[in-house]
C-alpha atoms as a PDB file:
ATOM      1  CA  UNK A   1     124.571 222.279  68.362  1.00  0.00           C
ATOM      2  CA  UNK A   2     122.523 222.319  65.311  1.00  0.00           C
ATOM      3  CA  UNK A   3     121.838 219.658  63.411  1.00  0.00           C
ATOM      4  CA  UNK A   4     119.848 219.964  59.228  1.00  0.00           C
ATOM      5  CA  UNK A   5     118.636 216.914  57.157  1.00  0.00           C
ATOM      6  CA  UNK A   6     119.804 217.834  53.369  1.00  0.00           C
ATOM      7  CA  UNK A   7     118.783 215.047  51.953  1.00  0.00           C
ATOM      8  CA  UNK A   8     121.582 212.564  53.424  1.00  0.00           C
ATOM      9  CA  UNK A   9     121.099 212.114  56.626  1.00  0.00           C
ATOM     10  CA  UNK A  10     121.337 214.549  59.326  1.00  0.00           C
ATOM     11  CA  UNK A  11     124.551 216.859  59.191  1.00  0.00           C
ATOM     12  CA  UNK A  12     125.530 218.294  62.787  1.00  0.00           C
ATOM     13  CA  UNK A  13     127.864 221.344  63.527  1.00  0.00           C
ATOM     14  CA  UNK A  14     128.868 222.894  66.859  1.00  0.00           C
ATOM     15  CA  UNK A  15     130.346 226.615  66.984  1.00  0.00           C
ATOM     16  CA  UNK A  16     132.121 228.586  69.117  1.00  0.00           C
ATOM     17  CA  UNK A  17     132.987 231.958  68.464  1.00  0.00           C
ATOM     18  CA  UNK A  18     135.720 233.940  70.362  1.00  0.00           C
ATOM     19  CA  UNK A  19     135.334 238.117  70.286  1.00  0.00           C
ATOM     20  CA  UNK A  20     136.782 240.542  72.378  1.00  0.00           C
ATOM     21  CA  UNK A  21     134.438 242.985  73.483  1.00  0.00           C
ATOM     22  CA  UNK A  22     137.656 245.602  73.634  1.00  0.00           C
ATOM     23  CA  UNK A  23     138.051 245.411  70.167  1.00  0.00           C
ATOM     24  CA  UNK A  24     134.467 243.584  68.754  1.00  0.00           C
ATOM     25  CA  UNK A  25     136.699 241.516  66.102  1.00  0.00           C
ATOM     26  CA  UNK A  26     137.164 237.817  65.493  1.00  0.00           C
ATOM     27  CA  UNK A  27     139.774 236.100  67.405  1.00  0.00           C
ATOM     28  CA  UNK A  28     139.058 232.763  66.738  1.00  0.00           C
ATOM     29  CA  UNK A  29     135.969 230.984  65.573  1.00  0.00           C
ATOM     30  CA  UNK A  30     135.946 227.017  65.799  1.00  0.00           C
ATOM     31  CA  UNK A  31     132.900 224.979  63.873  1.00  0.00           C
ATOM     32  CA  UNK A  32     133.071 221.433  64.279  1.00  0.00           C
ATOM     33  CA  UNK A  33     130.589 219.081  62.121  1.00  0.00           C
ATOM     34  CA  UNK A  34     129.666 215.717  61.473  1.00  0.00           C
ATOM     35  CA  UNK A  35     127.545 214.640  58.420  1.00  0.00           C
ATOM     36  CA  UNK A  36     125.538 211.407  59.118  1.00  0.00           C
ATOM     37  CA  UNK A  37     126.728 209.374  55.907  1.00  0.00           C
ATOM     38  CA  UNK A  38     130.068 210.094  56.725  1.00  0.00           C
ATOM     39  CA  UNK A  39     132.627 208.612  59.190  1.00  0.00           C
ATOM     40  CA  UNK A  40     135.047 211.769  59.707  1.00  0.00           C
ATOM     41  CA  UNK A  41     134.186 215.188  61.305  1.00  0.00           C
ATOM     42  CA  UNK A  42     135.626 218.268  59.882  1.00  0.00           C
ATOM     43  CA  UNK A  43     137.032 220.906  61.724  1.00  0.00           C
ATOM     44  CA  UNK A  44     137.340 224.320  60.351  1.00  0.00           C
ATOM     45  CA  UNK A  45     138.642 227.329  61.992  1.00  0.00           C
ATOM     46  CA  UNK A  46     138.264 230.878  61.016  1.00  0.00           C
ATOM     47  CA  UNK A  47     141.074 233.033  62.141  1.00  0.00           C
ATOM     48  CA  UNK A  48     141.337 236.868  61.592  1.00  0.00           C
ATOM     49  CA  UNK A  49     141.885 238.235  58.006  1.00  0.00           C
ATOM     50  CA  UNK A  50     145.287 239.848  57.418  1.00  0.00           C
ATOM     51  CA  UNK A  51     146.687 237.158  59.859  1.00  0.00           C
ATOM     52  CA  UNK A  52     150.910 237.114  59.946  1.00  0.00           C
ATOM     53  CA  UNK A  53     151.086 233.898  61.203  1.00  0.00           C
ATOM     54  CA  UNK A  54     154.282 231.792  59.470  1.00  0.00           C
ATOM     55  CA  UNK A  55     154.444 229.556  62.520  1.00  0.00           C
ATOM     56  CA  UNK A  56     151.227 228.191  60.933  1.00  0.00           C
ATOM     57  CA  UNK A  57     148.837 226.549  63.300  1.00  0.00           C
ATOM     58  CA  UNK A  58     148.968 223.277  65.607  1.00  0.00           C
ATOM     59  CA  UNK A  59     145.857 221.709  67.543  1.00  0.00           C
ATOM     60  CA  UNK A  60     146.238 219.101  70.192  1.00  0.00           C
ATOM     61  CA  UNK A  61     143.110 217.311  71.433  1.00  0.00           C
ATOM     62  CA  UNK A  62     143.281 215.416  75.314  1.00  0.00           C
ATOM     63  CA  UNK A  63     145.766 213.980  76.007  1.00  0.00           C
ATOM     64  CA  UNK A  64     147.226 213.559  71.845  1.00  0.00           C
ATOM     65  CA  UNK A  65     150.480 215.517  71.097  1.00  0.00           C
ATOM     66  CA  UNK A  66     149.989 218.662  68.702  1.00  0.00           C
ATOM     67  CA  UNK A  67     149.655 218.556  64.988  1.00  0.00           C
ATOM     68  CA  UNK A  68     150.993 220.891  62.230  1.00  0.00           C
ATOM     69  CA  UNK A  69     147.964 221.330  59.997  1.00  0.00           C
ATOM     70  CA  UNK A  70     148.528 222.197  56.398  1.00  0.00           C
ATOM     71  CA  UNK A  71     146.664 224.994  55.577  1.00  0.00           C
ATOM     72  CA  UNK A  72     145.366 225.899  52.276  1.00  0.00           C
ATOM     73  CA  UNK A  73     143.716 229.182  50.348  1.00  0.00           C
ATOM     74  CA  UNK A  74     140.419 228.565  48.478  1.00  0.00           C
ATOM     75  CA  UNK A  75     138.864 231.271  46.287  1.00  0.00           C
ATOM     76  CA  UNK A  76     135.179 231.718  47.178  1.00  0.00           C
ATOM     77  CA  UNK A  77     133.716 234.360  45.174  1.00  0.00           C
ATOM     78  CA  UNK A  78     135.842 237.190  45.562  1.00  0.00           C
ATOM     79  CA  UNK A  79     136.847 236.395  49.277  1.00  0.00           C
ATOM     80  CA  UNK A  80     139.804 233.761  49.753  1.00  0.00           C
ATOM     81  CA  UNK A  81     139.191 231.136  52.568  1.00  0.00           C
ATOM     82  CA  UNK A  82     141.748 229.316  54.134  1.00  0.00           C
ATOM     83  CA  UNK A  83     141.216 225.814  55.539  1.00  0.00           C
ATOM     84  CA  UNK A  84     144.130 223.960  57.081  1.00  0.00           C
ATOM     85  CA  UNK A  85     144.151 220.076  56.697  1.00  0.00           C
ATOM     86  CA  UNK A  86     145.564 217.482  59.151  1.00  0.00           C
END
């Protein structure tokens, strides 16, 4: 957990990070924060590039059923990130 004060209240994120040490790349990495001023977390998960995945991605929480998330490409510089959207 680490928490930063930008100016609007304190803004906490919690990581986790999931590599293989058979192949030392990114599986799955999970960052979940929570800016003070606001009243909804964001959860953003970074999944390996060059990814074949036309399933797309679910996440369940507890005891809730599953949920398609939408995901969508952003341009960043010359790197595209892709950030799926309940």
């Amino acid at each position: 957990m680490d928490c930063t004060d930008g100016g609007q209240g304190l803004t906490c994120k919690a990581v986790q990070t999931i590599v293989p040490a058979n192949t030392r790349q990114l599986l799955l990495s999970v960052s979940v924060s929570k800016p003070e001023a606001d009243k909804n977390a964001e959860i953003l998960l970074r999944l390996p590039l060059g990814l074949f995945n036309p399933a797309g991605v679910t996440m369940g929480v507890d005891e809730a059923a599953p949920e398609a998330l939408q995901i969508n490409l952003r341009r960043r510089g010359v790197l595209r990130r892709c950030r799926a959207h309940a």
